[in-house]
N, C-alpha and C. Protein backbone atom coordinates (compact mmCIF):
# COMPACT_ATOMS: atom_id res chain seq x y z
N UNK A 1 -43.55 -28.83 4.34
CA UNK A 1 -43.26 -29.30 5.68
C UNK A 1 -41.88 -28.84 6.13
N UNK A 2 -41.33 -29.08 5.08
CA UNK A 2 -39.40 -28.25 5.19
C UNK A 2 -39.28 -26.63 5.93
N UNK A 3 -40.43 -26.16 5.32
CA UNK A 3 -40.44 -24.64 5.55
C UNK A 3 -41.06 -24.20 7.22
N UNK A 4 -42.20 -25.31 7.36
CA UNK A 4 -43.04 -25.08 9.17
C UNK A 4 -41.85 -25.38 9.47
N UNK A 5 -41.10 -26.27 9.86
CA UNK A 5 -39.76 -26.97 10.70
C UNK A 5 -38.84 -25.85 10.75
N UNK A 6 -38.03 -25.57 9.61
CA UNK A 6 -37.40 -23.95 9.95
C UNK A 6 -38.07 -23.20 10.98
N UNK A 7 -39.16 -22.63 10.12
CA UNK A 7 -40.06 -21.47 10.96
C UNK A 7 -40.26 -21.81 12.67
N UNK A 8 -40.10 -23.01 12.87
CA UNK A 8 -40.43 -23.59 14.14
C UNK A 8 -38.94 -23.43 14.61
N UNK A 9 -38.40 -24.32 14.01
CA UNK A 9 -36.97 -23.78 14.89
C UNK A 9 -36.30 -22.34 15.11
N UNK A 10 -36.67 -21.66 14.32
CA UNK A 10 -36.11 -20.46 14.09
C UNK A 10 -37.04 -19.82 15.60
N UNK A 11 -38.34 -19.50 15.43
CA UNK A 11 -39.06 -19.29 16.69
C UNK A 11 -38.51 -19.68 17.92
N UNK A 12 -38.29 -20.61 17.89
CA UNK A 12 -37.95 -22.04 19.61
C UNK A 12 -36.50 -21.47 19.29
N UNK A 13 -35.73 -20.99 18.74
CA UNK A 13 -33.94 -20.65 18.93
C UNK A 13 -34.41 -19.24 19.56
N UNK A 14 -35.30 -18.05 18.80
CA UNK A 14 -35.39 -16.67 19.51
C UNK A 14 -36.00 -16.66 20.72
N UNK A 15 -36.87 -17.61 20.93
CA UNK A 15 -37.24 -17.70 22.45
C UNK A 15 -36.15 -18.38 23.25
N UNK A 16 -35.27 -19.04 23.48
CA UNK A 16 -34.17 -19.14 24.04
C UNK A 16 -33.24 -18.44 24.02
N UNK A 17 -32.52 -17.45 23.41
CA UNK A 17 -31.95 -16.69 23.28
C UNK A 17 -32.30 -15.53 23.62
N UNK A 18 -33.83 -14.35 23.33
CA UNK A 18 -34.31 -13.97 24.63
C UNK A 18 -34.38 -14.29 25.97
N UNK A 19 -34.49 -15.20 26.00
CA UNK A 19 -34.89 -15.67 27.96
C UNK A 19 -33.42 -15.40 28.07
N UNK A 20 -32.56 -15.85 27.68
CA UNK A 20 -31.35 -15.83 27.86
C UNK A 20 -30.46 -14.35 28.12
N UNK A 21 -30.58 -13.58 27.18
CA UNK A 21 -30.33 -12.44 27.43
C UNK A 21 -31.16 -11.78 28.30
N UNK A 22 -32.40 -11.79 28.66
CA UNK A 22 -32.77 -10.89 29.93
C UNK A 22 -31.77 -10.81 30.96
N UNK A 23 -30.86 -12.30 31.74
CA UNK A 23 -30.32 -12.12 32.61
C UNK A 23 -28.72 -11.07 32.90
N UNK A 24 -28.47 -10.66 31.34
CA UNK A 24 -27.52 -10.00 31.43
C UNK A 24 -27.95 -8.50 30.71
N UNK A 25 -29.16 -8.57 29.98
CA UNK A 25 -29.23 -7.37 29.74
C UNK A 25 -30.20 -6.51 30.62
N UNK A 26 -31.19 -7.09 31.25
CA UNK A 26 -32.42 -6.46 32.00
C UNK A 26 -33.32 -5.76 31.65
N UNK A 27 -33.60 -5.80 29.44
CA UNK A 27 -34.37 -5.40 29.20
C UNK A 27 -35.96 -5.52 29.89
N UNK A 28 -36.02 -6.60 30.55
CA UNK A 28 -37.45 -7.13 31.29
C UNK A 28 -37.50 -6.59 32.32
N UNK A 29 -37.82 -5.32 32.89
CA UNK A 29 -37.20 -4.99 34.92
C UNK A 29 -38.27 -5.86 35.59
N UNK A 30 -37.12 -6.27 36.81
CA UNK A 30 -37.79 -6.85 37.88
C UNK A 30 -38.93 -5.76 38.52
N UNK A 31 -40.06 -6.46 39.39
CA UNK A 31 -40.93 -6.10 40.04
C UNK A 31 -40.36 -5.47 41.15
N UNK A 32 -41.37 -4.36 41.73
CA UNK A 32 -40.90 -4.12 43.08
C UNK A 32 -40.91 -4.89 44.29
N UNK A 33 -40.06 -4.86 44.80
CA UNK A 33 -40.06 -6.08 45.87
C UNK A 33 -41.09 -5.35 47.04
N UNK A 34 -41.42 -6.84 47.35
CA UNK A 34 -43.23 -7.05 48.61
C UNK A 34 -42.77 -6.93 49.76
N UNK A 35 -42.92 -6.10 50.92
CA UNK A 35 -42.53 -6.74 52.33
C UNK A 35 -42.38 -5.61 53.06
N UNK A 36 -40.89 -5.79 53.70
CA UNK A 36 -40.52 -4.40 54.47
C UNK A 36 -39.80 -3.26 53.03
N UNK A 37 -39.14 -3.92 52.52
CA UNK A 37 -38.93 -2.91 51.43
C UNK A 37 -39.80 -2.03 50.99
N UNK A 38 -40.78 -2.81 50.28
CA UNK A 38 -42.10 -2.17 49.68
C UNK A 38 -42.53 -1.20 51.01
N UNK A 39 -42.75 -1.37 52.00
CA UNK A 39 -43.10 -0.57 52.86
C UNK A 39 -42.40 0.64 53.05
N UNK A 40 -40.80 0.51 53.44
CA UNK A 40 -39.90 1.51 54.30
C UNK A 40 -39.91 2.51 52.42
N UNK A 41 -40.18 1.99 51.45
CA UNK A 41 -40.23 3.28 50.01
C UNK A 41 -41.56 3.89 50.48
N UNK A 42 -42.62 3.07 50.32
CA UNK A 42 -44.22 4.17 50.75
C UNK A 42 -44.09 4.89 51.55
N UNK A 43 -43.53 5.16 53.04
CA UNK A 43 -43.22 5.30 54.38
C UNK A 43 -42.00 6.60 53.60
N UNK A 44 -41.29 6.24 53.31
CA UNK A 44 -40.00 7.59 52.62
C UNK A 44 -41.12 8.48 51.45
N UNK A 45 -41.41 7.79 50.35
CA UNK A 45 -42.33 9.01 49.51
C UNK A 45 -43.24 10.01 50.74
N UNK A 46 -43.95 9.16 51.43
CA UNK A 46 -44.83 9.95 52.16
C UNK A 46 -44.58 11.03 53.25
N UNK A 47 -43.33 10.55 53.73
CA UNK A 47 -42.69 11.04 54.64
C UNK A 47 -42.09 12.94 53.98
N UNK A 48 -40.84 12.16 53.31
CA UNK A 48 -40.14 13.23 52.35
C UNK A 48 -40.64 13.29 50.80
N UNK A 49 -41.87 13.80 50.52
CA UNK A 49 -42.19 14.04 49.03
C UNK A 49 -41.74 14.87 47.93
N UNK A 50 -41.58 14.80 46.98
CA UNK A 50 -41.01 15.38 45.87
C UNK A 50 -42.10 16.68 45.29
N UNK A 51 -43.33 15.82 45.22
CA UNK A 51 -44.12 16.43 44.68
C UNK A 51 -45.50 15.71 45.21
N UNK A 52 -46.35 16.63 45.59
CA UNK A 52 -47.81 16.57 46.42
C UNK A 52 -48.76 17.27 45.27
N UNK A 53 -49.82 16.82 44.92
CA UNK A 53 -50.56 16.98 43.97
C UNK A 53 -52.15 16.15 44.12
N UNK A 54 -53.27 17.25 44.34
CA UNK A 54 -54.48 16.69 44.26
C UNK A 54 -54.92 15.81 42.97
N UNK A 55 -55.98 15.02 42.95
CA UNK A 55 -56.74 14.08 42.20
C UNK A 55 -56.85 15.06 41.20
N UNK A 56 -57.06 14.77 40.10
CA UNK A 56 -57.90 15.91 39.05
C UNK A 56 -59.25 15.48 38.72
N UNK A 57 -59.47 14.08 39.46
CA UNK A 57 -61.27 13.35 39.42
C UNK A 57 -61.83 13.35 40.72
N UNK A 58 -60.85 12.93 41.42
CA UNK A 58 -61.40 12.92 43.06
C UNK A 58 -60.84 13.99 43.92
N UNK A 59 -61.57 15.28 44.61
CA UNK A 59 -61.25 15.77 45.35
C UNK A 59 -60.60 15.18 46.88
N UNK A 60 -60.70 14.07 47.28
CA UNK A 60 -60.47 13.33 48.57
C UNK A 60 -58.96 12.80 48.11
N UNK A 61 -58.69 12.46 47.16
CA UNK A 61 -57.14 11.50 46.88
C UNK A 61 -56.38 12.74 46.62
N UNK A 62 -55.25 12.53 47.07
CA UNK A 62 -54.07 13.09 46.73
C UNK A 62 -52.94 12.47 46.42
N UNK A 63 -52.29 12.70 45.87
CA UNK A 63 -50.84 11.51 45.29
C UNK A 63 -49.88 12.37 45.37
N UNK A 64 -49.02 11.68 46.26
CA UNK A 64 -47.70 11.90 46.58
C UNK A 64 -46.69 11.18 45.69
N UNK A 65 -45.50 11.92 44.99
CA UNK A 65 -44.45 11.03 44.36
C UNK A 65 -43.23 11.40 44.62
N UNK A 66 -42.28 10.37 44.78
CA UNK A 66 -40.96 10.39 45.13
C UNK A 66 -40.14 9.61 44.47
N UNK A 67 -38.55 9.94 44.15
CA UNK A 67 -37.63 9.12 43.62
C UNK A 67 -37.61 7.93 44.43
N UNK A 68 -37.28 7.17 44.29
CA UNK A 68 -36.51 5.87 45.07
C UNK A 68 -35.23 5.48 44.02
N UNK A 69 -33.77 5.24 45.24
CA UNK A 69 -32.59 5.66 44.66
C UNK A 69 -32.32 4.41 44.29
N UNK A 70 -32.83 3.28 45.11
CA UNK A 70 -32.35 1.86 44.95
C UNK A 70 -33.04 1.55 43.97
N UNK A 71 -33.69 1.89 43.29
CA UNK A 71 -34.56 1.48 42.30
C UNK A 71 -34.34 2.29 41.14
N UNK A 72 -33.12 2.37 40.69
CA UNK A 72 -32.38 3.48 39.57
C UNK A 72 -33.70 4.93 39.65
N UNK A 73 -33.92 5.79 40.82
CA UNK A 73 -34.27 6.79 40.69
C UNK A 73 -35.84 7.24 40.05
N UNK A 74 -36.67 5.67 39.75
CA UNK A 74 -37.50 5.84 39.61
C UNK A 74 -38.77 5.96 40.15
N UNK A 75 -39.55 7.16 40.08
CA UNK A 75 -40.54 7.74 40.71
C UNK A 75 -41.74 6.97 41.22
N UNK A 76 -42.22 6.82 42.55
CA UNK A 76 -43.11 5.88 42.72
C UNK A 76 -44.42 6.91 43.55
N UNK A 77 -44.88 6.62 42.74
CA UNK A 77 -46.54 7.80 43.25
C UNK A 77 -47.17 7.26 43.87
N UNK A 78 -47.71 7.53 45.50
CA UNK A 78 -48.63 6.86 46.45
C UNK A 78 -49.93 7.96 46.51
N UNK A 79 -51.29 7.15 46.32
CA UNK A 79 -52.15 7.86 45.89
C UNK A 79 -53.04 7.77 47.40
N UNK A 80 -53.63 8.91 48.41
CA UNK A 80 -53.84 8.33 49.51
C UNK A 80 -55.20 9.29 49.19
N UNK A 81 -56.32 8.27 50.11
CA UNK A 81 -57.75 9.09 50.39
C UNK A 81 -57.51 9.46 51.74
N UNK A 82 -57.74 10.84 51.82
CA UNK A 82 -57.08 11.97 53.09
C UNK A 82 -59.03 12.35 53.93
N UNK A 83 -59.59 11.77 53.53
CA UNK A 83 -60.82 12.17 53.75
C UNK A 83 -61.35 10.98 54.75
N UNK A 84 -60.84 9.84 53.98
CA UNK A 84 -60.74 8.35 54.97
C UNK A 84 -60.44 8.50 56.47
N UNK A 85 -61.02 7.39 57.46
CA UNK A 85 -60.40 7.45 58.37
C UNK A 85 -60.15 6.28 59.11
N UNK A 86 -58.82 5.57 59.28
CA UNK A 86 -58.08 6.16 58.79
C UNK A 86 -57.72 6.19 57.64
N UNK A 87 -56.49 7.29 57.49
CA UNK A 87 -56.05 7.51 55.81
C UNK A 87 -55.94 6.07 55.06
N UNK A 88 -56.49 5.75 54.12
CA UNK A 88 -55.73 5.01 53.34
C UNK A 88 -55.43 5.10 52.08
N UNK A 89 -54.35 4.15 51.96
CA UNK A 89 -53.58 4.20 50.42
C UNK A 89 -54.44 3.24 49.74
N UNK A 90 -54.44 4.43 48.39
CA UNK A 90 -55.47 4.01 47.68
C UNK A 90 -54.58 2.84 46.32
N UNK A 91 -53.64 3.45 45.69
CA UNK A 91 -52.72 2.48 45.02
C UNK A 91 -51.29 2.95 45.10
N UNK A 92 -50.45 2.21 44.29
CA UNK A 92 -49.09 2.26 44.96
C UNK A 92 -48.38 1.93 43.45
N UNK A 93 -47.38 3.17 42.26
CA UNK A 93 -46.91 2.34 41.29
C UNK A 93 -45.98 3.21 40.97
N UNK A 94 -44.90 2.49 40.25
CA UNK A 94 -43.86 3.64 39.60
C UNK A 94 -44.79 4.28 38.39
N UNK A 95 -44.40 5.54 38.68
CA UNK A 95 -44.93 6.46 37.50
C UNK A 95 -44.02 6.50 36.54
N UNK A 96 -44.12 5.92 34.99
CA UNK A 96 -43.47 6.06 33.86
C UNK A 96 -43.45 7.57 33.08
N UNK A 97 -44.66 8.08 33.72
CA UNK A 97 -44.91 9.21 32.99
C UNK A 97 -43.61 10.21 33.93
N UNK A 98 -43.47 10.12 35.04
CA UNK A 98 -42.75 10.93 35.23
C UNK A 98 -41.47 11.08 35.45
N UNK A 99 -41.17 10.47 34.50
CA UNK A 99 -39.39 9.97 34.44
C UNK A 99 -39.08 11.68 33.61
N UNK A 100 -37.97 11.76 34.62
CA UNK A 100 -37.52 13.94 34.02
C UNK A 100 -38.08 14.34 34.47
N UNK A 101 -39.05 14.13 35.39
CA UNK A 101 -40.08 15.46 35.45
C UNK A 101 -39.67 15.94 36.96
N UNK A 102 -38.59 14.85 37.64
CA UNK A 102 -38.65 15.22 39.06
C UNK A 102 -37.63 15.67 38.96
């Protein structure tokens, strides 16, 4: 019983001490923020693109990706059906894969 009680505390101390450090280290990144933000980045990738690139499954989607600076420079790919009418965006995410590549 000596030994669960450690093991328990020891657990319940690293989960407080994680939560704790996220706020100064930011290993956890925040989400992209919802609203006009989220908008005026889709609206800039689409606008000024980095890189324009067809579907390699769907001939109709094309995905556009762009840096966003406020967001330490990471690449956010808007995937749009151009065949639609009107156009719409099909999904909306930072691309991990293309961190360096822009």
């Amino acid at each position: 019983m000596k030994i669960a009680t450690v093991i328990a505390r020891v657990l319940l101390g690293l989960v407080f001490v994680i939560s704790g450090l996220i706020i100064f280290l930011h290993f956890i990144p925040m989400p992209p923020p919802e609203g006009a933000a989220g908008d005026f980045w889709i609206e800039q990738v689409l606008d000024r693109p980095e890189l324009v690139e067809p579907d390699s499954y769907d001939p109709h989607l094309t995905h556009y990706v762009g840096r966003i600076q406020q967001y330490g420079n990471r690449a956010l790919r808007v995937v749009l059906n151009i065949q639609a009418t009107p156009v719409r965006i099909v999904t909306v995410f930072f691309d991990r894969k293309m961190k360096g590549r822009l």
